[in-house]
C-alpha atoms as a PDB file:
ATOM      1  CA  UNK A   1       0.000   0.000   0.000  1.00  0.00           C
ATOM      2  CA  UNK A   2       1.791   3.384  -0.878  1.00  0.00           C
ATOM      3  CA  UNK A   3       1.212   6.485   0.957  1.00  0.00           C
ATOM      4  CA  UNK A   4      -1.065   9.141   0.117  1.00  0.00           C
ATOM      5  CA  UNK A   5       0.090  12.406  -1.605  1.00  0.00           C
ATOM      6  CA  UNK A   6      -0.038  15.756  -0.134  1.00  0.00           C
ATOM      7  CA  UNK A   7       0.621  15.077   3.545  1.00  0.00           C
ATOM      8  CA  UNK A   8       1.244  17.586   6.465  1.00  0.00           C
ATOM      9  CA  UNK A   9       4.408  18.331   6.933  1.00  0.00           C
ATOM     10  CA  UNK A  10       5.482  20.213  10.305  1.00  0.00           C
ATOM     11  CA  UNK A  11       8.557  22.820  11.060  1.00  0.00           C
ATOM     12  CA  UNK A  12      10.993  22.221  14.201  1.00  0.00           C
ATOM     13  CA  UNK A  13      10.050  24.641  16.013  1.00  0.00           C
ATOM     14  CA  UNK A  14      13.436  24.699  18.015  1.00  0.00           C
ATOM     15  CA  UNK A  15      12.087  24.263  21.509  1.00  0.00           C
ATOM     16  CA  UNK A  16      12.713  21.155  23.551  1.00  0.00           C
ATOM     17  CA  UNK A  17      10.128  18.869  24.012  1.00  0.00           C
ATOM     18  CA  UNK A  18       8.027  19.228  26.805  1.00  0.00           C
ATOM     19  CA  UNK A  19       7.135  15.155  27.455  1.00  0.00           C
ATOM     20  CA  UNK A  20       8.129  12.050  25.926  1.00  0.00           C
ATOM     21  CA  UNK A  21       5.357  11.782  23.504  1.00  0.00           C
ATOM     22  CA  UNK A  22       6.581  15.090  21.774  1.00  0.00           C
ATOM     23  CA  UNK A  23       9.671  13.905  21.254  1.00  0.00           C
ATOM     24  CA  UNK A  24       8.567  11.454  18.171  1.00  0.00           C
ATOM     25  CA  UNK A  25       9.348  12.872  14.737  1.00  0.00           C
ATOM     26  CA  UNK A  26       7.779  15.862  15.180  1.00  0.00           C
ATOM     27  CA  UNK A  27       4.309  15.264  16.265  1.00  0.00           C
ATOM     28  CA  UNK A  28       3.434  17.803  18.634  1.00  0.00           C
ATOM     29  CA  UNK A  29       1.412  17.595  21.424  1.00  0.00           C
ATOM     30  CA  UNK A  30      -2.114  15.439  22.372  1.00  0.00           C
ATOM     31  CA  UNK A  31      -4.311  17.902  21.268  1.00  0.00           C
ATOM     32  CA  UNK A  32      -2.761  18.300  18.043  1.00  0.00           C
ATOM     33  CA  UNK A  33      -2.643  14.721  17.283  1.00  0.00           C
ATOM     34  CA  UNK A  34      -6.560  14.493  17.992  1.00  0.00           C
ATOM     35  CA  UNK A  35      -7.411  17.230  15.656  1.00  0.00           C
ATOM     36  CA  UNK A  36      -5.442  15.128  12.968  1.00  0.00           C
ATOM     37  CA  UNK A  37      -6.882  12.099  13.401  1.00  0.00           C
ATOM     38  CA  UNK A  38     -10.437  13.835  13.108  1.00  0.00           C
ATOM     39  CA  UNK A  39      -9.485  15.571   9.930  1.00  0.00           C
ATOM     40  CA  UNK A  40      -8.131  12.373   8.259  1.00  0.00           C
ATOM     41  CA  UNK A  41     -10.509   9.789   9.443  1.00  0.00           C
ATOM     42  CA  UNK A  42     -13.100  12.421   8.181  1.00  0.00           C
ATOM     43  CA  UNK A  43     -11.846  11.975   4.710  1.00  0.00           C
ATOM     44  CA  UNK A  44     -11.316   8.585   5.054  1.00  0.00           C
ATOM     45  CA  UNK A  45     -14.687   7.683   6.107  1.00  0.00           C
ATOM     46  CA  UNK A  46     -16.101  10.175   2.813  1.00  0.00           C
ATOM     47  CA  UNK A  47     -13.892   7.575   0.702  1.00  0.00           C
ATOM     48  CA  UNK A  48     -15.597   4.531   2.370  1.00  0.00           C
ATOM     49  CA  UNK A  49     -18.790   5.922   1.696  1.00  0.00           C
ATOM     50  CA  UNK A  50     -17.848   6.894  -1.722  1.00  0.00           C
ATOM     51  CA  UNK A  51     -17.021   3.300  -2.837  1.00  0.00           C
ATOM     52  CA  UNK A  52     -19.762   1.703  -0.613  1.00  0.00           C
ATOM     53  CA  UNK A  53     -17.645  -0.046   2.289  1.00  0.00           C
ATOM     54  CA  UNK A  54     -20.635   0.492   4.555  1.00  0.00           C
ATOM     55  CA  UNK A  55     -18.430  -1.431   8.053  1.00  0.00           C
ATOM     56  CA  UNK A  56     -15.454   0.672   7.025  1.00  0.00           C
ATOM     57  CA  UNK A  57     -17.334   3.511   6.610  1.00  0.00           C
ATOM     58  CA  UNK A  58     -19.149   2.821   9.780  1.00  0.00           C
ATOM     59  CA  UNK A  59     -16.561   2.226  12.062  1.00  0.00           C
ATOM     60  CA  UNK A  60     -14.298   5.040  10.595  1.00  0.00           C
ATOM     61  CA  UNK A  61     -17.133   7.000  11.392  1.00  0.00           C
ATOM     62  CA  UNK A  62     -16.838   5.694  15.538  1.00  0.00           C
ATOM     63  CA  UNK A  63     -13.480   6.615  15.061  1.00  0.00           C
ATOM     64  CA  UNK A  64     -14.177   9.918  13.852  1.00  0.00           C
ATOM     65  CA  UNK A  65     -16.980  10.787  16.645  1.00  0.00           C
ATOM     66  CA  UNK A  66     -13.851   9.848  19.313  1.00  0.00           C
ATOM     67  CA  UNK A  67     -12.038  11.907  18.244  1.00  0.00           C
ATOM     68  CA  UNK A  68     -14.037  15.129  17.445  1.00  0.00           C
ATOM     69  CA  UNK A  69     -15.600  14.272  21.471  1.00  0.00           C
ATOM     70  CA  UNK A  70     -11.508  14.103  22.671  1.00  0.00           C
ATOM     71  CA  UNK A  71     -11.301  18.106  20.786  1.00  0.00           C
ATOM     72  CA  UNK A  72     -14.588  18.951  22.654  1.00  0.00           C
ATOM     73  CA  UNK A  73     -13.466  17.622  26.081  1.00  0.00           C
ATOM     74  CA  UNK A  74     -10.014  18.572  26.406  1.00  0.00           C
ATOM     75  CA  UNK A  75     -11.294  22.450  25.225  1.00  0.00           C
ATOM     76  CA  UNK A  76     -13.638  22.230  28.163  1.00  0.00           C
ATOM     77  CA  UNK A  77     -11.045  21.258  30.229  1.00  0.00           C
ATOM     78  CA  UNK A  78      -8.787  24.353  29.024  1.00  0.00           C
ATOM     79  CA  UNK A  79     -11.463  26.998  29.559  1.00  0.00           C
ATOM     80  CA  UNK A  80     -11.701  25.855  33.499  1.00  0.00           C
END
């Protein structure tokens, strides 16, 4: 399977990172890993649907409503 074209790419940004899960090739932190996964699993689950994989559709779609609930909770938790 090759990889898709057009892929984020992301800058050093210079700074130490701040826990060990930042220090993998340039991922960032939790909250920007969510917010990926939403975005790509939504476009995922559109090319499912597109070419009628209805399970892989559906549970790309679970995967999708995890996600987009992780964004919502952890900017609640932020605002307190």
């Amino acid at each position: 399977m090759s990889k898709a074209a057009g892929g984020r790419k992301r800058k050093a940004s210079g700074k130490k990172p701040e826990s060990p899960t930042e220090e993998r090739a340039g991922e960032g932190g939790p909250d920007e890993a969510v917010a990926f996964i939403a975005e790509t699993v939504a476009e995922l689950v559109k090319l499912a649907e597109r070419h009628r994989l209805e399970v892989l559709s559906h549970l790309l779609g679970m995967a999708q409503l995890e996600a987009e609930e992780r964004l919502r909770t952890r900017s609640k938790h932020k605002l307190s």
